[in-house]
Protein backbone atom coordinates (compact mmCIF):
# COMPACT_ATOMS: atom_id res chain seq x y z
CA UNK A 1 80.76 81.42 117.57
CA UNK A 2 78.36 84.13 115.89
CA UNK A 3 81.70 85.58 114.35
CA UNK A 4 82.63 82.15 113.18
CA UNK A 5 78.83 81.54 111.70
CA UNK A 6 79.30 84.90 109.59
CA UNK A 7 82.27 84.24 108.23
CA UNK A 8 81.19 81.19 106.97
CA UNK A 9 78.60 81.98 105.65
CA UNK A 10 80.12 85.10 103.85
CA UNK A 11 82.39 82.54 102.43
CA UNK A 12 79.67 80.38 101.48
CA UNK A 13 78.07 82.96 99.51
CA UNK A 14 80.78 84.48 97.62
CA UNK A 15 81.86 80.88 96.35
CA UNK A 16 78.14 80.26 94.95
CA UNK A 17 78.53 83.39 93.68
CA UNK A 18 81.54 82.26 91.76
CA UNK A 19 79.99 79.07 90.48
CA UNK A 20 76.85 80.69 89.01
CA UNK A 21 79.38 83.49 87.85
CA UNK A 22 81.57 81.04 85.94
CA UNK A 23 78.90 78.84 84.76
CA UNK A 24 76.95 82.19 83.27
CA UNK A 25 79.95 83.00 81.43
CA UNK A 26 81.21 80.15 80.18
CA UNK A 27 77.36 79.36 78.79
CA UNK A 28 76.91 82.56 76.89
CA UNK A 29 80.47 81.73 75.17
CA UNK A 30 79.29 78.93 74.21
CA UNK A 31 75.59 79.89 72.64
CA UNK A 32 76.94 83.09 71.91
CA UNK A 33 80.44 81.72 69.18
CA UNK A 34 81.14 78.40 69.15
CA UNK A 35 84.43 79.80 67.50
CA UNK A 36 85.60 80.95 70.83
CA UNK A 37 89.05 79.41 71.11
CA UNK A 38 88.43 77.15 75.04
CA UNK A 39 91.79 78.51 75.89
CA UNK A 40 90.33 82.05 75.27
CA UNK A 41 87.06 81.50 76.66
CA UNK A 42 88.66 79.89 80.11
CA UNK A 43 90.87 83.18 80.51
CA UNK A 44 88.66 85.20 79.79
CA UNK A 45 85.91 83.64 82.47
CA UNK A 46 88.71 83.34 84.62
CA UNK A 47 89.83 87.49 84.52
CA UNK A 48 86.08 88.58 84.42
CA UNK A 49 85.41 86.05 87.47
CA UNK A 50 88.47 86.98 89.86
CA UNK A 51 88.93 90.95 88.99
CA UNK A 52 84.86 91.62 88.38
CA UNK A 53 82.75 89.69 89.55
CA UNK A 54 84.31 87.79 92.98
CA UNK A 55 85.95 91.00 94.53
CA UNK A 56 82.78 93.19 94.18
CA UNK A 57 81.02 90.25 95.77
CA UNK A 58 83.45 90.12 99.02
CA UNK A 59 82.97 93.60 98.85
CA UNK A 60 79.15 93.43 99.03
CA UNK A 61 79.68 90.94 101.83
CA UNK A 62 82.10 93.37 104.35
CA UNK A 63 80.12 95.80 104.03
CA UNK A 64 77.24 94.40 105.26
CA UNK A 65 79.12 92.69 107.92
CA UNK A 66 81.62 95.11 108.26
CA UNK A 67 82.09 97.10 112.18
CA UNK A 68 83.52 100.22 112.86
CA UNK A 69 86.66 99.64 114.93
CA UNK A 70 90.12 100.62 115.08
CA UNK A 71 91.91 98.91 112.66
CA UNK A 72 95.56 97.21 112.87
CA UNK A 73 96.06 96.49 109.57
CA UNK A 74 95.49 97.36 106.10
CA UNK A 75 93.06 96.76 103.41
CA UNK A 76 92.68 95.37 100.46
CA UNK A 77 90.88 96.87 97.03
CA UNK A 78 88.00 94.19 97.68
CA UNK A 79 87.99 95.07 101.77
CA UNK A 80 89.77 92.22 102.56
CA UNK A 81 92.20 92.64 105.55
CA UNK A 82 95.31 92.97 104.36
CA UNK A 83 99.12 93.79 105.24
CA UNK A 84 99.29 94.77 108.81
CA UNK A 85 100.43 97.96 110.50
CA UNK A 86 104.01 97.52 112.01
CA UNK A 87 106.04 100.41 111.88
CA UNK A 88 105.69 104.58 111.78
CA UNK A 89 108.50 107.15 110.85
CA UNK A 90 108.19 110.70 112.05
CA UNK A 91 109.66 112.79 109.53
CA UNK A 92 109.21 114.60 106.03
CA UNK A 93 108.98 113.23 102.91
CA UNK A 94 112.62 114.15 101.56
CA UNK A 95 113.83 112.48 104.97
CA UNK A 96 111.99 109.42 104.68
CA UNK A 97 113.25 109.16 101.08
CA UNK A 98 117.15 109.91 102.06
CA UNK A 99 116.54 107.16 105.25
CA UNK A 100 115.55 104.61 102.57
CA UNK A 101 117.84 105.57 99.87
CA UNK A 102 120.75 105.29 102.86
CA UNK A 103 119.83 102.03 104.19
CA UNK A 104 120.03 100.88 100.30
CA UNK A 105 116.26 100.31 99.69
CA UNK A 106 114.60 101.52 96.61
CA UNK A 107 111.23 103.20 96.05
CA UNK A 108 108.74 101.73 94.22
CA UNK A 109 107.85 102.78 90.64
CA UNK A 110 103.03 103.88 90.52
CA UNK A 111 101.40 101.12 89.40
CA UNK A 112 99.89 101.90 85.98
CA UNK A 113 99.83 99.23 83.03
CA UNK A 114 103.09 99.95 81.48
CA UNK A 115 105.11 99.13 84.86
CA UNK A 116 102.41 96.62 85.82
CA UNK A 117 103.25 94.84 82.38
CA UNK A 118 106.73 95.21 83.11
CA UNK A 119 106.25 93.55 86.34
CA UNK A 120 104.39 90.69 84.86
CA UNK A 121 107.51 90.08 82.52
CA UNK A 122 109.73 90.18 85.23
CA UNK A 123 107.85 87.68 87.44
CA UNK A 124 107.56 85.09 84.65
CA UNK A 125 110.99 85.42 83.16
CA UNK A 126 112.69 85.85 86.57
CA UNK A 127 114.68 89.21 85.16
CA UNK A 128 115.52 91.94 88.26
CA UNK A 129 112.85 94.90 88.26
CA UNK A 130 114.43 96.57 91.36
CA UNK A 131 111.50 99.33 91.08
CA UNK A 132 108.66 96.89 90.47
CA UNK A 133 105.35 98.76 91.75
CA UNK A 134 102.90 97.23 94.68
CA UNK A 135 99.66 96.23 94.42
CA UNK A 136 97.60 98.99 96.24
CA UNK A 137 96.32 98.58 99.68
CA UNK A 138 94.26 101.04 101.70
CA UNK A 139 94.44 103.17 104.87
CA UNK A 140 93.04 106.41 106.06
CA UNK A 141 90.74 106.03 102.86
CA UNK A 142 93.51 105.94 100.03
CA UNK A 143 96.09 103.93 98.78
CA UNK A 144 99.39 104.28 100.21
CA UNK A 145 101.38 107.22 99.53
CA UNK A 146 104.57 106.02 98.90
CA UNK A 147 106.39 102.54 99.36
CA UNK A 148 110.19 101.43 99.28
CA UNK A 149 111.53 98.08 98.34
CA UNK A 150 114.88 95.78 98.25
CA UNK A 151 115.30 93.15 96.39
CA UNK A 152 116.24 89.33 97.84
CA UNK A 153 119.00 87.84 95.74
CA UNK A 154 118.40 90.19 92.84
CA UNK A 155 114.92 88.25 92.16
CA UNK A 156 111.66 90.48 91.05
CA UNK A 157 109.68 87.29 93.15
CA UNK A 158 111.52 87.86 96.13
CA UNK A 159 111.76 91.47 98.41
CA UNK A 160 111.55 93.40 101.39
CA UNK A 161 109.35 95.90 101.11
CA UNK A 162 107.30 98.11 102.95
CA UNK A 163 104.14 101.03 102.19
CA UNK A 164 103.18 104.01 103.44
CA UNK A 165 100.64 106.42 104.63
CA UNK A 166 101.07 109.84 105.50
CA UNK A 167 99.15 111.47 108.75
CA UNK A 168 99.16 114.37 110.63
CA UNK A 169 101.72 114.42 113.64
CA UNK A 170 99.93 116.53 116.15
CA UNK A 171 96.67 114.09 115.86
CA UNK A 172 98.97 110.80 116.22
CA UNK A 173 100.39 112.47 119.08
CA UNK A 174 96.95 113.30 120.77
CA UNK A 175 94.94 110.84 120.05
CA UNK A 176 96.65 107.60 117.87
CA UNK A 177 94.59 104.89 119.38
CA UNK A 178 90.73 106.82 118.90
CA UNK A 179 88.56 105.93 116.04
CA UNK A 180 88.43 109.63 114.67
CA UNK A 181 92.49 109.12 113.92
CA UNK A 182 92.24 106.19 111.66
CA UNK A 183 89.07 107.18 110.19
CA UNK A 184 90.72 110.58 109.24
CA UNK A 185 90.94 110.73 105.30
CA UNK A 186 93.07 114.03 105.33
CA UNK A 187 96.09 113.83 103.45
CA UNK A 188 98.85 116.12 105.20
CA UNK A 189 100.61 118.68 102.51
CA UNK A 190 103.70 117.09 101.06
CA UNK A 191 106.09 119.13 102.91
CA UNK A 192 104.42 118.99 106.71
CA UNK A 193 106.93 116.85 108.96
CA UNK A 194 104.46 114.22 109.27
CA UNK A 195 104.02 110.37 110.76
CA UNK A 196 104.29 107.82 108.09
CA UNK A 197 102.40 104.90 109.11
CA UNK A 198 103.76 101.71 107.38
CA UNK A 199 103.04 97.62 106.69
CA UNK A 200 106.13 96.40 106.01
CA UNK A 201 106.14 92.65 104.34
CA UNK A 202 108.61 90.52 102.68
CA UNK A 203 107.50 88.60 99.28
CA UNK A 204 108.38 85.09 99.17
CA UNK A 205 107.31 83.84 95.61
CA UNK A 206 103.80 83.78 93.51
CA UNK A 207 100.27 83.13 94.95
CA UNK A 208 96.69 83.89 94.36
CA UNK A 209 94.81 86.22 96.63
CA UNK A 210 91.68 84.81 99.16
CA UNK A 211 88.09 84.21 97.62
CA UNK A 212 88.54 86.16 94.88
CA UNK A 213 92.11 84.12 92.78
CA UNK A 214 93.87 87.33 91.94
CA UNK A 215 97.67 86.54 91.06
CA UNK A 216 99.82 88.41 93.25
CA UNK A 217 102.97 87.93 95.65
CA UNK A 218 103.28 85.09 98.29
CA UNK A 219 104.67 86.94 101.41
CA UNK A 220 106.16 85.70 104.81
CA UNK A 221 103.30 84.63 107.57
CA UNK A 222 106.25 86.48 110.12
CA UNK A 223 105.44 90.41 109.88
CA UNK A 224 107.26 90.68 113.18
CA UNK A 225 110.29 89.55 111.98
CA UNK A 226 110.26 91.98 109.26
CA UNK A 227 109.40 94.69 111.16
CA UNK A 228 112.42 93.96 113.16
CA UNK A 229 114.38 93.55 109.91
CA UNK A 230 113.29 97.30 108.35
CA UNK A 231 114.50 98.55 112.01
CA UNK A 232 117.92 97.51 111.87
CA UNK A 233 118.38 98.57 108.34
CA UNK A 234 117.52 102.13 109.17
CA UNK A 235 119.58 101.89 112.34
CA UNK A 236 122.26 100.65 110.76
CA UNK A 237 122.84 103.21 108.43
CA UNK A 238 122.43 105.85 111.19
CA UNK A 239 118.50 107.09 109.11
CA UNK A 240 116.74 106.57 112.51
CA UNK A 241 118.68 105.45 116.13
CA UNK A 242 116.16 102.72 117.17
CA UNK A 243 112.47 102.18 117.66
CA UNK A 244 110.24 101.78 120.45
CA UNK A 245 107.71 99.37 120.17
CA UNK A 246 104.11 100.03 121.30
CA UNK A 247 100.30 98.54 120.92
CA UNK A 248 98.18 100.31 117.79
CA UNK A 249 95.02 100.10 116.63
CA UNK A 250 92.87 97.22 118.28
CA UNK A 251 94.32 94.79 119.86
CA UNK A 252 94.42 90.91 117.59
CA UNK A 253 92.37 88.61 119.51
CA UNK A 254 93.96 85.47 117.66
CA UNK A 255 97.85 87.20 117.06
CA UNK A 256 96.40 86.94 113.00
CA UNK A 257 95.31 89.03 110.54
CA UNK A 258 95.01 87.60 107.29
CA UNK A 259 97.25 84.74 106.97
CA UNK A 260 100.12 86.70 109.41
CA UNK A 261 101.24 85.67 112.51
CA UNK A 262 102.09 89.41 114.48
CA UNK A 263 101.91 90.57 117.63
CA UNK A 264 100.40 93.79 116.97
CA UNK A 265 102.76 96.01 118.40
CA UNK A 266 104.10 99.11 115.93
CA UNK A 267 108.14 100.04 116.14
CA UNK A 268 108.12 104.32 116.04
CA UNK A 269 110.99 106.22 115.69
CA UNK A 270 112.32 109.86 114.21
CA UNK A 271 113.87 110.07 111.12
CA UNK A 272 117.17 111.89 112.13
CA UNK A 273 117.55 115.25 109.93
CA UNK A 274 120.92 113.24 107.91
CA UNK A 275 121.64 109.64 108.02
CA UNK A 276 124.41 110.75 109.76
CA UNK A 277 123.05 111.83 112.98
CA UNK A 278 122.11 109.16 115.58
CA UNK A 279 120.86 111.18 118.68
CA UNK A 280 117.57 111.83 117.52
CA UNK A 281 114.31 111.74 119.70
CA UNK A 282 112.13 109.12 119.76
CA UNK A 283 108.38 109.32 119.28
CA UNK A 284 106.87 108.52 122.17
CA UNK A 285 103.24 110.08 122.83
């Protein structure tokens, strides 16, 4: 109940927060120029409110509410909870590239304003981008490393796709489920055979993000499914010669986390050495 009292009240907040926000803005435009264009003055109230003003309030919020735990999923730049964790690859970075490139999965272009604008063109006009970027989400401290994508019926709205964080092997192996491993902000050198710890979604159409109204992709409430979906690619292709399925981080009290249904578990496997070779070990400490 306490839980449920905070959380409404966070939500509470940040929404009056928004209303003085907006009303603020859209006051000095009009006692500042009267020859504001209203079209102009409403997007620009609405891009100040949702990318400024709105996430650093949620932000505020978490952190004063925010516990240290053992997280299961991902976050977002304003510390929402995001995408969550459903799959780790042991292997280096060449090998998780080659698995992807096998199972015919791209990787995704950095998101900077150039590919960012060319992602926005895509979306509206409905042209293919097969190398759109991702909006960046968080774990161990940064952004994720590297991410890999396929397209659904050649649409830039529509995709499997899946990010990734690199950690150290030995520490996953000793101690995956402790606080110290997912609060470890070391990034492993580029070349260490490493675990790649992944949140693998699958984007559905156009949406706007929680509280703060950002535009971004819809995705598929069934992470489990495409968990199970990035699995059989890899084995299919011979990149990886199953998973096994085991209980990370801390354990979902509902089965949600954000607006997924899951059931927490994470599918590890080894990336074999060539896409060719299906006899390789599985990860199982």
């Amino acid at each position: 109940m306490l839980r449920r009292a905070l959380r409404l009240l966070q939500r509470l907040i940040v929404f009056a927060v928004g209303l003085v926000s907006v009303w603020l803005i859209v006051d000095v435009f009009r006692f500042v120029d009267h020859r504001v264009p209203t079209i102009l003055a409403v997007s620009l109230t609405y891009a100040i409110g949702a990318y400024v003003i709105l996430p650093n309030a949620v932000r505020m919020g978490l952190k004063i509410l925010q516990q240290r735990h053992v997280p299961s999923f991902t976050i977002t730049g304003d510390g929402l909870p995001g995408d969550p964790v459903n799959i780790a690859l042991a292997g280096t970075l060449d090998q998780l590239r080659s698995a992807f490139a096998t199972a015919g999965w791209v990787e995704a272009d950095r998101l900077t304003l150039v590919s960012s604008w060319k992602m926005a063109r895509a979306f509206v006009l409905n042209q293919p981008y097969p190398t759109a970027p991702f909006s960046t989400l968080y774990l161990f401290g940064r952004g994720q490393d590297i991410g890999f994508q396929k397209a659904i019926d050649n649409s830039p709205r529509k995709r499997h796709h899946v990010r990734f964080w690199a950690q150290n092997l030995a520490a996953a192996q000793s101690g995956a489920n402790t606080l110290e491993f997912w609060l470890n902000t070391d990034r492993p050198n580029e070349d260490d055979h490493v675990l790649w710890v992944g949140a693998g979604t699958r984007d559905t159409g156009f949406s706007l993000t929680r509280l703060t109204f950002q535009i971004t992709h819809a995705t598929a409430s069934d992470t489990d499914l495409e968990r199970s979906f990035i699995v059989e690619e890899l084995t299919r292709c011979g990149a990886i010669s199953g998973a096994t399925l085991y209980k990370e981080g801390e354990q979902l009290r509902s089965g949600r986390v954000n607006h997924y249904v899951t059931d927490g578990e994470v599918a590890i496997a080894e990336i074999a050495s060539t896409p060719q070779t299906r006899n390789t070990a599985l990860l199982t400490s």
